[in-house]
Structure formats: structure tokens, C-alpha cells
ModelCIF file with pLDDT and N, C-alpha, C, O atoms, coordinates in Angstrom:
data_MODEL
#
_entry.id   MODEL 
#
_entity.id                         1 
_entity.type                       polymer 
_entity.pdbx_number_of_molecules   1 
#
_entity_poly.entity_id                      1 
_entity_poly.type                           'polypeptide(L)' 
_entity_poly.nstd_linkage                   no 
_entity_poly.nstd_monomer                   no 
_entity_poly.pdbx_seq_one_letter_code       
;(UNK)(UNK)(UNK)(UNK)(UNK)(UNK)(UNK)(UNK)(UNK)(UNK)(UNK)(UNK)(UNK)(UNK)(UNK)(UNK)
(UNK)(UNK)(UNK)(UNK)(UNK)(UNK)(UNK)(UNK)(UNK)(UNK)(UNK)(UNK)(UNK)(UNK)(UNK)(UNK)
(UNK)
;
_entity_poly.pdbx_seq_one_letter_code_can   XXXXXXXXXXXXXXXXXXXXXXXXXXXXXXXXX 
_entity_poly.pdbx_strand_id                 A 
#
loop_
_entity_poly_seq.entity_id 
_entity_poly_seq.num 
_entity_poly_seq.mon_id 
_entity_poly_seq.hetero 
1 1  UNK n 
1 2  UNK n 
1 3  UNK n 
1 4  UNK n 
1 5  UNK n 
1 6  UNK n 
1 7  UNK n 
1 8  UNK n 
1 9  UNK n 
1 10 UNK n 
1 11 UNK n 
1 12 UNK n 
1 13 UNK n 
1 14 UNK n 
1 15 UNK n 
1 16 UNK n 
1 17 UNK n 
1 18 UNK n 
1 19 UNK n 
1 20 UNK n 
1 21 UNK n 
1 22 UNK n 
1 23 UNK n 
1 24 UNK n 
1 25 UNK n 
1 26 UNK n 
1 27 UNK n 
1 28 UNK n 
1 29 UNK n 
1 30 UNK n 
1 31 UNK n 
1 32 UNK n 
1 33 UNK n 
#
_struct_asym.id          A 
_struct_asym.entity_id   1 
#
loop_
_ma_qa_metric.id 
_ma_qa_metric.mode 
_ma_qa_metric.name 
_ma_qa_metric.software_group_id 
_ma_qa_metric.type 
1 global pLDDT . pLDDT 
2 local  pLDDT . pLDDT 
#
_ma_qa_metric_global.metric_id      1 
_ma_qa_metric_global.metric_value   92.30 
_ma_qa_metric_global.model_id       1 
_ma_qa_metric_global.ordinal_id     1 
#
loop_
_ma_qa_metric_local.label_asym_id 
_ma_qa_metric_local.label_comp_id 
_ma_qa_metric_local.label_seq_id 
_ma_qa_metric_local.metric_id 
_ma_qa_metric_local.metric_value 
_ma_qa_metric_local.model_id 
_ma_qa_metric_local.ordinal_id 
A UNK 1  2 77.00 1 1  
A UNK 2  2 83.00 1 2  
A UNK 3  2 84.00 1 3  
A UNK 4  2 88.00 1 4  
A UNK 5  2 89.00 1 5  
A UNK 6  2 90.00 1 6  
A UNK 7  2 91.00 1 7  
A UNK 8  2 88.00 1 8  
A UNK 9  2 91.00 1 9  
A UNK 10 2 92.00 1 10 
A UNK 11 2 92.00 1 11 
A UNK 12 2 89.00 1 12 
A UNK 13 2 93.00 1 13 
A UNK 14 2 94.00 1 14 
A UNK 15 2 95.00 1 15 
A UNK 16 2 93.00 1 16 
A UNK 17 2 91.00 1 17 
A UNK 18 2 95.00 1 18 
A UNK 19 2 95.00 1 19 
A UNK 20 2 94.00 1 20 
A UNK 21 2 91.00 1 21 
A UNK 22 2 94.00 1 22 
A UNK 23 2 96.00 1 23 
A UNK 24 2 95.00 1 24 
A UNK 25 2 93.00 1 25 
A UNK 26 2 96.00 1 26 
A UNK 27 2 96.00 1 27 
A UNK 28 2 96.00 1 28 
A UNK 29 2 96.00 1 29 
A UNK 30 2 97.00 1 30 
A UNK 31 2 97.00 1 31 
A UNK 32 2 97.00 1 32 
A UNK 33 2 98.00 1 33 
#
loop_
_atom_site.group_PDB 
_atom_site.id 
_atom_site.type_symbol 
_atom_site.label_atom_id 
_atom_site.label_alt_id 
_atom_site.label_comp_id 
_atom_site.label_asym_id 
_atom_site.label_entity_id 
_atom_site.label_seq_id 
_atom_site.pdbx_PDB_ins_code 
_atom_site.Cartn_x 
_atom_site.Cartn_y 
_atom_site.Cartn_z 
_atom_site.occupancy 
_atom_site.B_iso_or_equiv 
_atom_site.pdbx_formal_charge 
_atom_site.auth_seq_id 
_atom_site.auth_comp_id 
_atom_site.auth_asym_id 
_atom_site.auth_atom_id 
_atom_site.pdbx_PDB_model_num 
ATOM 1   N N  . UNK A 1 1  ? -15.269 128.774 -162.755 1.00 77.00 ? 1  UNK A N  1 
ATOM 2   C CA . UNK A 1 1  ? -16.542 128.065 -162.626 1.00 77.00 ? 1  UNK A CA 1 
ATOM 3   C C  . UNK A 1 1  ? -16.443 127.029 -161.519 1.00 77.00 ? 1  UNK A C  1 
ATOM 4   O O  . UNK A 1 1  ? -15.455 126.329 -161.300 1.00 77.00 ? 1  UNK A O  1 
ATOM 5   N N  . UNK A 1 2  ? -17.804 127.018 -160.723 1.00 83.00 ? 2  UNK A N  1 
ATOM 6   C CA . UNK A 1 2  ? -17.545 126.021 -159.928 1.00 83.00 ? 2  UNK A CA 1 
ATOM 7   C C  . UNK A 1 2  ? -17.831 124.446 -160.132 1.00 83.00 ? 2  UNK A C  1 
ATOM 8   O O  . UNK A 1 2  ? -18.984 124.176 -160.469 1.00 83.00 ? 2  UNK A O  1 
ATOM 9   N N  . UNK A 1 3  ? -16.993 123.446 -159.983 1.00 84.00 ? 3  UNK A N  1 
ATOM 10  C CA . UNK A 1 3  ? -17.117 122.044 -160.251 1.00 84.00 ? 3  UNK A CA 1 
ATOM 11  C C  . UNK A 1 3  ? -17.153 121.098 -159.261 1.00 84.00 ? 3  UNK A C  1 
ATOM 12  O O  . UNK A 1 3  ? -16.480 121.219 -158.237 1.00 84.00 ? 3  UNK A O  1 
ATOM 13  N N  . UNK A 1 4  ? -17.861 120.190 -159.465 1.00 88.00 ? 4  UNK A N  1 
ATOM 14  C CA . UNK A 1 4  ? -18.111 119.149 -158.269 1.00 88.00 ? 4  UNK A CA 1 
ATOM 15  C C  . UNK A 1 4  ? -17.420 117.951 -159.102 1.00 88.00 ? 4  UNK A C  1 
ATOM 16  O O  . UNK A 1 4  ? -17.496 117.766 -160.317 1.00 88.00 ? 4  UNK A O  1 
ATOM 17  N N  . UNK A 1 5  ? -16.821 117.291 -158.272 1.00 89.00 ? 5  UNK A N  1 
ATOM 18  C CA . UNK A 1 5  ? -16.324 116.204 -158.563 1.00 89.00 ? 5  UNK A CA 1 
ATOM 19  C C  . UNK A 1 5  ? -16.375 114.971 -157.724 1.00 89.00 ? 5  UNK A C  1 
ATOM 20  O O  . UNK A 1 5  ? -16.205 114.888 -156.508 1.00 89.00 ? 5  UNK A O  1 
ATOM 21  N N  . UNK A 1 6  ? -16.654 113.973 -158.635 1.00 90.00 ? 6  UNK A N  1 
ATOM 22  C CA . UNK A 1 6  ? -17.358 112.561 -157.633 1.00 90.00 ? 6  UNK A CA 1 
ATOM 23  C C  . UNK A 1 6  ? -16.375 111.785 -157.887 1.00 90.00 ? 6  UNK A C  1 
ATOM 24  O O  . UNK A 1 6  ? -15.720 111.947 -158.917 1.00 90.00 ? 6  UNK A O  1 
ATOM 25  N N  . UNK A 1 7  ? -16.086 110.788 -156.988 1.00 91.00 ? 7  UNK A N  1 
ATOM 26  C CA . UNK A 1 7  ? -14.892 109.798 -157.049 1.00 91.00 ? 7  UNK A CA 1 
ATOM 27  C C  . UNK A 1 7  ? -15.577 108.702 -157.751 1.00 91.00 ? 7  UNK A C  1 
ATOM 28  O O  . UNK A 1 7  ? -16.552 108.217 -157.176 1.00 91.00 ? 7  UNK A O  1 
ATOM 29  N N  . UNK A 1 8  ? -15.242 108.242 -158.863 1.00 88.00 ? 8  UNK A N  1 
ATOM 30  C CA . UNK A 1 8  ? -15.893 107.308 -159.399 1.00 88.00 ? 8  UNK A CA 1 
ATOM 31  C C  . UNK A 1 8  ? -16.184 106.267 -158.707 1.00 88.00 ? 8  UNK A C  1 
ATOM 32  O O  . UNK A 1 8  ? -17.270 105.743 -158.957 1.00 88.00 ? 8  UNK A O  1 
ATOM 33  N N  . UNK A 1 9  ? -15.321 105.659 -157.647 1.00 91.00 ? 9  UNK A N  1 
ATOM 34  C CA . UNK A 1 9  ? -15.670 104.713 -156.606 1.00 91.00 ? 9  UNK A CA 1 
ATOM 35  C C  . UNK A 1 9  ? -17.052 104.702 -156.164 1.00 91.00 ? 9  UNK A C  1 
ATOM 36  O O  . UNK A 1 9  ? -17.940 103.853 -156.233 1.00 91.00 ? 9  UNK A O  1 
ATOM 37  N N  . UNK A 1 10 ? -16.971 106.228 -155.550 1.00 92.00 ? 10 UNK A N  1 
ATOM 38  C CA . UNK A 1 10 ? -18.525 106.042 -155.112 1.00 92.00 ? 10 UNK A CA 1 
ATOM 39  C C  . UNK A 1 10 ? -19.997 106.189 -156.036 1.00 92.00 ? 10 UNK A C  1 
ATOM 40  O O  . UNK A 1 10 ? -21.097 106.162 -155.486 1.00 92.00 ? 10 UNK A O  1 
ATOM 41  N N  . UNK A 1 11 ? -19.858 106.313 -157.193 1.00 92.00 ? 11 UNK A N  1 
ATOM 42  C CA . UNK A 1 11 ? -20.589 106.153 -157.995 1.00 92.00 ? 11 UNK A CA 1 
ATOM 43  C C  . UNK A 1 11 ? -20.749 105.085 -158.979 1.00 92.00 ? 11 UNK A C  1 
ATOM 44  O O  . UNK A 1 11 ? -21.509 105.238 -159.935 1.00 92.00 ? 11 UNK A O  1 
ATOM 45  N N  . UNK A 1 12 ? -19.809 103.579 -158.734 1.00 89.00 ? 12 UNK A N  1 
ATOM 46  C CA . UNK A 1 12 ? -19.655 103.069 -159.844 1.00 89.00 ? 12 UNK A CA 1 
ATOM 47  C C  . UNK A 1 12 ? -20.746 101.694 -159.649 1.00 89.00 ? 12 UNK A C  1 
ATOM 48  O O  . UNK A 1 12 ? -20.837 100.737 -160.417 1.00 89.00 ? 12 UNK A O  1 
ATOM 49  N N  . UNK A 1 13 ? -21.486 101.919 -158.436 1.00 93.00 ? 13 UNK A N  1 
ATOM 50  C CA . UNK A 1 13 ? -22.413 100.941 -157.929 1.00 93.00 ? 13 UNK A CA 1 
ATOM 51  C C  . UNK A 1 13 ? -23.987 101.503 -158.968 1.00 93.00 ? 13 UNK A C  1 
ATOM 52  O O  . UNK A 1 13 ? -25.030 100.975 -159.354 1.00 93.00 ? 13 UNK A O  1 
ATOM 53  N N  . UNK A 1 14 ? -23.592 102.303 -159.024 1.00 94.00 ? 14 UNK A N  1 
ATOM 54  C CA . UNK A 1 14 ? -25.241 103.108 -159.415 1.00 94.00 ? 14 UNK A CA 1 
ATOM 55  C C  . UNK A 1 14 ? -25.021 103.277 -161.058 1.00 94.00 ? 14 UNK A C  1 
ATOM 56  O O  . UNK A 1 14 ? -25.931 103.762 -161.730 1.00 94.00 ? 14 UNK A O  1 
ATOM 57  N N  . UNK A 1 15 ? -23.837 102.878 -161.640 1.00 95.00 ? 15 UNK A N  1 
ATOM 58  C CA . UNK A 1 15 ? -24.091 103.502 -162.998 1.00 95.00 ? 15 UNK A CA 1 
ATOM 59  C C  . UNK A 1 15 ? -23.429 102.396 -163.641 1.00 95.00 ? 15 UNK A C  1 
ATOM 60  O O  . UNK A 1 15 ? -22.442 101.822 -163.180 1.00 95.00 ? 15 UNK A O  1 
ATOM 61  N N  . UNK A 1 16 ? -24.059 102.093 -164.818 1.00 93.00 ? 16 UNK A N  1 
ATOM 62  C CA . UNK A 1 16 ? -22.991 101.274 -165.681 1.00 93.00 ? 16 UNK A CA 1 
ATOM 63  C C  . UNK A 1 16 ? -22.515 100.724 -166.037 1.00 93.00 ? 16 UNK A C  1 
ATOM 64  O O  . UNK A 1 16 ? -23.206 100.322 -166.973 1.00 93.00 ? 16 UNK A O  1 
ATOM 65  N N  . UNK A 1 17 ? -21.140 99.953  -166.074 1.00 91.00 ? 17 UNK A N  1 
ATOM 66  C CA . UNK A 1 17 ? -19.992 99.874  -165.963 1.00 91.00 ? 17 UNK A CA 1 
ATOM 67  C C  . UNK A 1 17 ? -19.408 100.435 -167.347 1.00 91.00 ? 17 UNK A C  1 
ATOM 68  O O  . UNK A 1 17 ? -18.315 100.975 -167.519 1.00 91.00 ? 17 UNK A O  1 
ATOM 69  N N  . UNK A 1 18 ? -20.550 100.135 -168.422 1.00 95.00 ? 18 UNK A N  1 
ATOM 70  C CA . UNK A 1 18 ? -19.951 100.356 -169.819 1.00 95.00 ? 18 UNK A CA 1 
ATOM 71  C C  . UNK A 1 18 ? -19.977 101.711 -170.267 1.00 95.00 ? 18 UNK A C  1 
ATOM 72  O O  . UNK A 1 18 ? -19.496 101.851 -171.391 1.00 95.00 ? 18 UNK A O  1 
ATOM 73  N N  . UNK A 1 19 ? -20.562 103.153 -169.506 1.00 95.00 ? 19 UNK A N  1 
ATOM 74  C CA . UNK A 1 19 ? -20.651 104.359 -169.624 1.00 95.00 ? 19 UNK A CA 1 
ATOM 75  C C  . UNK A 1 19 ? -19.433 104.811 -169.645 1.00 95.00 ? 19 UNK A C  1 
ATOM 76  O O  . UNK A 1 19 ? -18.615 104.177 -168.978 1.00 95.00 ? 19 UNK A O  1 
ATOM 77  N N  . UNK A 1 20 ? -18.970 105.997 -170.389 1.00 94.00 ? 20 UNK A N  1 
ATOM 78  C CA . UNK A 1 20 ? -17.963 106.752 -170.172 1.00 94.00 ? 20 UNK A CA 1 
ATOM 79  C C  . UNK A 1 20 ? -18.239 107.581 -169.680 1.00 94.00 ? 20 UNK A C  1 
ATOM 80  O O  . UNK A 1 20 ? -19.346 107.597 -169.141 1.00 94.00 ? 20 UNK A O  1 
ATOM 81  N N  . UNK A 1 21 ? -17.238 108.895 -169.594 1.00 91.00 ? 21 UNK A N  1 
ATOM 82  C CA . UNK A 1 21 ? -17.424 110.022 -168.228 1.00 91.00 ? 21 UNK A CA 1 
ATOM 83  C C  . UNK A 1 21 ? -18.677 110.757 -169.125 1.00 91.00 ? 21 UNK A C  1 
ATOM 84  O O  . UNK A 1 21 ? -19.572 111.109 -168.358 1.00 91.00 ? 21 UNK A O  1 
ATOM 85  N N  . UNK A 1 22 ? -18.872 110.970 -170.072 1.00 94.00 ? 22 UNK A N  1 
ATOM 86  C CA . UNK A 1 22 ? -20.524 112.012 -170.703 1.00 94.00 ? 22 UNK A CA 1 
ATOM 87  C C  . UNK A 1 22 ? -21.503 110.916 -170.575 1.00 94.00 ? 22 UNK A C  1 
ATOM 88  O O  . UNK A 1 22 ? -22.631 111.369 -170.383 1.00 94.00 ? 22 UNK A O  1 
ATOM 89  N N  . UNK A 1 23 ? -21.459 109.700 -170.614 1.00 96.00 ? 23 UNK A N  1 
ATOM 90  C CA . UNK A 1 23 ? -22.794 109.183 -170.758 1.00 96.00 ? 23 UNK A CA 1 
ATOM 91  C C  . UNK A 1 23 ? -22.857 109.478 -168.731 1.00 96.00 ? 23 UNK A C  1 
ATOM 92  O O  . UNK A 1 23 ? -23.839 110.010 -168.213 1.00 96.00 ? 23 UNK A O  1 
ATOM 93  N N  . UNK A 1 24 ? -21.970 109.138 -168.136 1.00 95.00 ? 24 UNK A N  1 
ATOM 94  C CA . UNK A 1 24 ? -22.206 108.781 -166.685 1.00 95.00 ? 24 UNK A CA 1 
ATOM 95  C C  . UNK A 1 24 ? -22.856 110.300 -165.751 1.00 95.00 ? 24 UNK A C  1 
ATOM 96  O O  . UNK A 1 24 ? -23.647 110.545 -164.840 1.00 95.00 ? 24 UNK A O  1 
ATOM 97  N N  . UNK A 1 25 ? -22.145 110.860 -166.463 1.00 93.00 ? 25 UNK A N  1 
ATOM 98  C CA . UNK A 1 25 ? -22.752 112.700 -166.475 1.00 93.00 ? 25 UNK A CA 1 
ATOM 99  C C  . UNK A 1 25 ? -24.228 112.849 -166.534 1.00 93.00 ? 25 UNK A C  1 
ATOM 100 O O  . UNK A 1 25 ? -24.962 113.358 -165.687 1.00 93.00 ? 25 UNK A O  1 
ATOM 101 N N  . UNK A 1 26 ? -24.627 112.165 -168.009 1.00 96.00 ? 26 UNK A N  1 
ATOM 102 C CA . UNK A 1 26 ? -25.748 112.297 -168.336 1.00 96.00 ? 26 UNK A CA 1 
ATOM 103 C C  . UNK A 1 26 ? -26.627 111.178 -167.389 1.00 96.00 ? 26 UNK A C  1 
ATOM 104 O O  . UNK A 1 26 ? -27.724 111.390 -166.871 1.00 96.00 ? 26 UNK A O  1 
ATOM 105 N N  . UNK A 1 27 ? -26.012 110.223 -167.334 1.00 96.00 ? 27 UNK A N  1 
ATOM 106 C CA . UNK A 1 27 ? -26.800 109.104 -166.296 1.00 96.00 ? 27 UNK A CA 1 
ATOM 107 C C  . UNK A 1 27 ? -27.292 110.165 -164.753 1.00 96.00 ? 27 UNK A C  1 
ATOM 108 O O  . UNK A 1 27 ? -28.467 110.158 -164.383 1.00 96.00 ? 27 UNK A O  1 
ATOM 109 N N  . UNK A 1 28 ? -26.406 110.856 -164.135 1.00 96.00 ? 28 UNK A N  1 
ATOM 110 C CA . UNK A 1 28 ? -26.517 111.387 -162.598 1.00 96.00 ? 28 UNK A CA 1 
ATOM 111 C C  . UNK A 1 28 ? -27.079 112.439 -163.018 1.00 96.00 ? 28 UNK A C  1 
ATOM 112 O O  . UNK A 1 28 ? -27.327 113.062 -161.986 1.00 96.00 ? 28 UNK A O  1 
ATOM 113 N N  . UNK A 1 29 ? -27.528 113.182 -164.101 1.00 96.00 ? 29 UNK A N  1 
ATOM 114 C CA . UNK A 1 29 ? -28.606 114.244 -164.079 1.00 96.00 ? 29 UNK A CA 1 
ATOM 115 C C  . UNK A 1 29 ? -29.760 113.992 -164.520 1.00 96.00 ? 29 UNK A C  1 
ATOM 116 O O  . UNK A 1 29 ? -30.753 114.638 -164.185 1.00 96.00 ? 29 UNK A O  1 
ATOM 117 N N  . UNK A 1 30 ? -29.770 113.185 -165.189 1.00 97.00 ? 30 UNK A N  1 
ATOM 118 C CA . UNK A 1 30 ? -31.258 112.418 -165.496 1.00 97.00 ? 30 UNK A CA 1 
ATOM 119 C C  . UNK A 1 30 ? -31.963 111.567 -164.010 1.00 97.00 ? 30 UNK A C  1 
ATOM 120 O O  . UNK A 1 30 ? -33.173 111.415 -163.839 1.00 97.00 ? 30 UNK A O  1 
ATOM 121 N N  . UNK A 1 31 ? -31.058 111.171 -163.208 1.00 97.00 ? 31 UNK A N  1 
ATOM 122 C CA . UNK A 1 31 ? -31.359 110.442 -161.712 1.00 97.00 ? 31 UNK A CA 1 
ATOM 123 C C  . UNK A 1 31 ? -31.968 111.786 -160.761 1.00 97.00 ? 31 UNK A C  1 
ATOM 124 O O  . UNK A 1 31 ? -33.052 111.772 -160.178 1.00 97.00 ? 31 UNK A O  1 
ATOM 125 N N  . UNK A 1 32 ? -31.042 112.867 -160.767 1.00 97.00 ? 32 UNK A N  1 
ATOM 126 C CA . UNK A 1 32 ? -31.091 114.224 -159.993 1.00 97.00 ? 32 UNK A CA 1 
ATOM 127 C C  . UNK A 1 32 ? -32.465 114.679 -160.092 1.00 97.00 ? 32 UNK A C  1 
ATOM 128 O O  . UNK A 1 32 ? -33.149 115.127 -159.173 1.00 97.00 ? 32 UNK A O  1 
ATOM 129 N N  . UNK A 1 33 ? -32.926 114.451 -161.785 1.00 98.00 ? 33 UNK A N  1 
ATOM 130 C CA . UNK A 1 33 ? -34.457 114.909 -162.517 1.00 98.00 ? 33 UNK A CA 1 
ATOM 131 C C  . UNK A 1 33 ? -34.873 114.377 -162.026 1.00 98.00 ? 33 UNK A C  1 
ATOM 132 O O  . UNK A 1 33 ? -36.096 114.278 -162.121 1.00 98.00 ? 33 UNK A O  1 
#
């Protein structure tokens, strides 16, 4: 299967801080929507 993988670095401005890796998942596909 193919997987994309984001460096949390560059995502840690836009999400969070208190999310773990499923909520932060769920955070960047609900943004994508």
C-alpha cells in the first residue's frame, strides 16, 4: 500500500500540540475536506 508520510516538524504549526498521531490524522483530513 502506498503511504505518505509527513515529518511532524512540518506539521506541528497547524495542529495541536495535545493530538496524538490518530487524532492529528484525523485533524489533516478533515482540513484536506
Amino acid at each position: 500500500r502506498e503511504t505518505i508520510k509527513l515529518s511532524s516538524e512540518r506539521i506541528r504549526s497547524y495542529v495541536p500540540k495535545k493530538y496524538n498521531a490518530k487524532q492529528t490524522e484525523d485533524f489533516i483530513i478533515k482540513a484536506l475536506e
